[in-house]
Structure formats: structure tokens, C-alpha cells
N, C-alpha and C. Protein backbone atom coordinates (compact mmCIF):
# COMPACT_ATOMS: atom_id res chain seq x y z
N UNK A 1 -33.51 -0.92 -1.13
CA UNK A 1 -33.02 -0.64 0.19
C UNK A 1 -31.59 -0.10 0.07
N UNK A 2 -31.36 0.59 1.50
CA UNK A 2 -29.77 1.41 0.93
C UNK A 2 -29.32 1.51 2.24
N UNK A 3 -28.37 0.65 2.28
CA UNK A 3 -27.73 0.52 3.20
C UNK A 3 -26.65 1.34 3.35
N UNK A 4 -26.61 2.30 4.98
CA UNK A 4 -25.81 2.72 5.46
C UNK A 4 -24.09 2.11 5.48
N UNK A 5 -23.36 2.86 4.61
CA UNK A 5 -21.44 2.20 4.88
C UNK A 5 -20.40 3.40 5.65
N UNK A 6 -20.10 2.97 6.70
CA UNK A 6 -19.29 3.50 7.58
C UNK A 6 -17.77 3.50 7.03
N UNK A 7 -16.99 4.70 6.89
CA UNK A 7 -16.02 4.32 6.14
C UNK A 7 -14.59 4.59 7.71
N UNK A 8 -13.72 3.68 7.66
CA UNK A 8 -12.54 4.45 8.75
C UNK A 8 -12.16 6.09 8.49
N UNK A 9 -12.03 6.59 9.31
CA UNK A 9 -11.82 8.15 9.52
C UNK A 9 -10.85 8.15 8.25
N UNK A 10 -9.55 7.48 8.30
CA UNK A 10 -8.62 7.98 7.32
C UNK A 10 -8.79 7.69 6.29
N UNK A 11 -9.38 6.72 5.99
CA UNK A 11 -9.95 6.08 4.37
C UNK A 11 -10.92 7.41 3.82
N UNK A 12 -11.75 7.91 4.76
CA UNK A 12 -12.67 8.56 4.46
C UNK A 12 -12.37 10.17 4.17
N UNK A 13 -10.89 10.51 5.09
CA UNK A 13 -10.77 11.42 4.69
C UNK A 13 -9.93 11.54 3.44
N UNK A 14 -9.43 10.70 3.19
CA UNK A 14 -8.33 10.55 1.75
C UNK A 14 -9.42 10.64 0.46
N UNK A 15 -10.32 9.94 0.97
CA UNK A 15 -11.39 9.40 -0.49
C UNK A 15 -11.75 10.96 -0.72
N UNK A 16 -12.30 11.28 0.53
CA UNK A 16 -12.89 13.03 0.59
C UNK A 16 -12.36 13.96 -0.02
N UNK A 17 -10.48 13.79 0.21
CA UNK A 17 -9.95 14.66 -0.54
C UNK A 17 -9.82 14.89 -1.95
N UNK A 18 -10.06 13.24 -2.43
CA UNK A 18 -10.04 12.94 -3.75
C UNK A 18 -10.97 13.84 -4.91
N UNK A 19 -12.14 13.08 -4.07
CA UNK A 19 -13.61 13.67 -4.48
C UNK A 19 -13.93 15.17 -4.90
N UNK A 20 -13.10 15.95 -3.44
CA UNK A 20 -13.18 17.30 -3.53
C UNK A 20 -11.81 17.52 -4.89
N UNK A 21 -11.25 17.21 -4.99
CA UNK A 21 -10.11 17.66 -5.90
C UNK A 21 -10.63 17.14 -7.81
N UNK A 22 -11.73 15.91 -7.75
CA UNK A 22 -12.18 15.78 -9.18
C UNK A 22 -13.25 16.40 -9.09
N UNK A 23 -14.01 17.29 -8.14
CA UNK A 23 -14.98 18.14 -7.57
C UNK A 23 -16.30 17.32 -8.56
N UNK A 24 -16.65 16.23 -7.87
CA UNK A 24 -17.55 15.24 -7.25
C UNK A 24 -18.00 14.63 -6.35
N UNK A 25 -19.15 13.97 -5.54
CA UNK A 25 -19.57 13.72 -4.29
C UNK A 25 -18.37 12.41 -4.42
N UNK A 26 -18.97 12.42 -2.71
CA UNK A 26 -17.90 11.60 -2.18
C UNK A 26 -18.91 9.89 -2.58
N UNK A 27 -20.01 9.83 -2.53
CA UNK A 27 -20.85 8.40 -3.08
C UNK A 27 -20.24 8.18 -4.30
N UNK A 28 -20.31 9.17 -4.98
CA UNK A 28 -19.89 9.09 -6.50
C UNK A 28 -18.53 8.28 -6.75
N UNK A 29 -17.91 9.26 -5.94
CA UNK A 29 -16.58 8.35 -6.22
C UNK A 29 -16.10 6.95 -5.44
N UNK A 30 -16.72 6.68 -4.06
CA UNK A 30 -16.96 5.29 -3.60
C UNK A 30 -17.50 4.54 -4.76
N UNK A 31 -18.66 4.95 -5.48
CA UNK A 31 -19.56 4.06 -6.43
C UNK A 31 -18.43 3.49 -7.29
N UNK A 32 -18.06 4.34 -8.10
CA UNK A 32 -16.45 4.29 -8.92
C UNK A 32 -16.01 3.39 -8.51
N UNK A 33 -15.14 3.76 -7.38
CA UNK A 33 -14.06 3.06 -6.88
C UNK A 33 -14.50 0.84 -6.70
N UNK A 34 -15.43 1.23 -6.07
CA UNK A 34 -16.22 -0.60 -6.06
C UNK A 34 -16.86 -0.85 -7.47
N UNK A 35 -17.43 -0.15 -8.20
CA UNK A 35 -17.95 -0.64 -9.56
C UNK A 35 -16.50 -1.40 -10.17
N UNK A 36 -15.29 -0.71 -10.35
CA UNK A 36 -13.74 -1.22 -10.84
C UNK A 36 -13.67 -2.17 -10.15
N UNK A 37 -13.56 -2.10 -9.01
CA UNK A 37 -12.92 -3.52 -8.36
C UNK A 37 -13.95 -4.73 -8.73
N UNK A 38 -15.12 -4.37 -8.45
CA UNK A 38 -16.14 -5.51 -9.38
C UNK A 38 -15.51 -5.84 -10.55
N UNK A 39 -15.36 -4.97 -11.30
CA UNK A 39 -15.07 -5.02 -12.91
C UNK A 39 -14.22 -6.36 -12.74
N UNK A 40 -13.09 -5.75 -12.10
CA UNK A 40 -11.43 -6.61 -12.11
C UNK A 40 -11.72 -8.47 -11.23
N UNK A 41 -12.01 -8.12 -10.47
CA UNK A 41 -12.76 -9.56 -9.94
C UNK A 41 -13.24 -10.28 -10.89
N UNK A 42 -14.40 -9.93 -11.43
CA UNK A 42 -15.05 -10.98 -12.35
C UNK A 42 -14.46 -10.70 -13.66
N UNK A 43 -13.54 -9.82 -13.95
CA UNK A 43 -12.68 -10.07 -14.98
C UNK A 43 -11.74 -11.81 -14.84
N UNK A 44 -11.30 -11.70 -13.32
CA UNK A 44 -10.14 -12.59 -12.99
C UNK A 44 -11.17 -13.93 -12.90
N UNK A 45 -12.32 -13.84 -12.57
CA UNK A 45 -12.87 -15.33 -12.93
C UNK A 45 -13.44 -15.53 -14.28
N UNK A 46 -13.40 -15.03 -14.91
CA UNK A 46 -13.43 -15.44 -16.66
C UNK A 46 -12.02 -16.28 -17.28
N UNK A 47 -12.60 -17.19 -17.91
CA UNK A 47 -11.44 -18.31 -18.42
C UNK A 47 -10.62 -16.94 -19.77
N UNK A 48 -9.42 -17.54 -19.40
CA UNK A 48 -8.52 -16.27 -20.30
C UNK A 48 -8.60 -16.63 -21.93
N UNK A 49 -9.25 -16.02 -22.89
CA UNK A 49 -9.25 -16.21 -24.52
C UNK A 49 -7.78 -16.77 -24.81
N UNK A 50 -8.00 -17.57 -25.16
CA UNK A 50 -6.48 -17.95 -26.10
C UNK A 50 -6.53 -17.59 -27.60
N UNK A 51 -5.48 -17.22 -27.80
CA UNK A 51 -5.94 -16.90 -29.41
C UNK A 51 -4.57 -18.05 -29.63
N UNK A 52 -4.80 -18.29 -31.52
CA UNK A 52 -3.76 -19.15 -32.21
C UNK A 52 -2.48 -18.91 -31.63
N UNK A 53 -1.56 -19.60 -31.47
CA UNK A 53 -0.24 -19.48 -30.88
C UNK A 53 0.72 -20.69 -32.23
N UNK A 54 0.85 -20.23 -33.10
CA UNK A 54 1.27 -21.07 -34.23
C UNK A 54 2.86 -21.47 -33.97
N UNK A 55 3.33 -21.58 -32.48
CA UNK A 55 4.40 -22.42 -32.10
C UNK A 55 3.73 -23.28 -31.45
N UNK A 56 2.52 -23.78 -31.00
CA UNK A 56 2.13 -24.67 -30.10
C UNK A 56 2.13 -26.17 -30.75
């Protein structure tokens, strides 16, 4: 299923301009843009690796 996303006029025309200027659709680069922010989110809920710290 594929749900219809309404974007605000000015969001939409900025993204638009973007799109047109890496001359790619405008889905394409929405897709982009939320796939990253996914990324970074569930980056920030992953416990942070510690590596050796040989002053501890």
C-alpha cells in the first residue's frame, strides 16, 4: 500500500528545487532524505562501542 504524503507548499518547493538541481525526482529525494534520518535515529538508540581506554 502507498500512501499519499502532502508536503507544506514551502517545504515542497525547496525540496523541488533541490531535486531539480541534482536532476532527480522529487520521491527520490524525499526517499533519501527519511531513509538518513532513519539511519541517524536508530543509530542514536544503539548502545555506543567502547573501545579500551587504557587510562580507565
Amino acid at each position: 500500500m502507498r500512501l499519499p504524503i502532502y508536503l507544506e507548499p514551502e517545504v515542497q518547493d525547496y525540496l523541488a528545487a533541490k531535486a531539480q538541481a541534482k536532476k532527480i525526482d522529487l520521491d527520490d529525494l524525499v526517499n533519501d532524505l527519511l531513509k538518513q534520518e532513519i539511519r541517524i535515529a536508530e543509530s542514536l538508540r544503539q548502545p555506543l562501542l567502547v573501545t579500551h581506554n587504557p587510562l580507565i
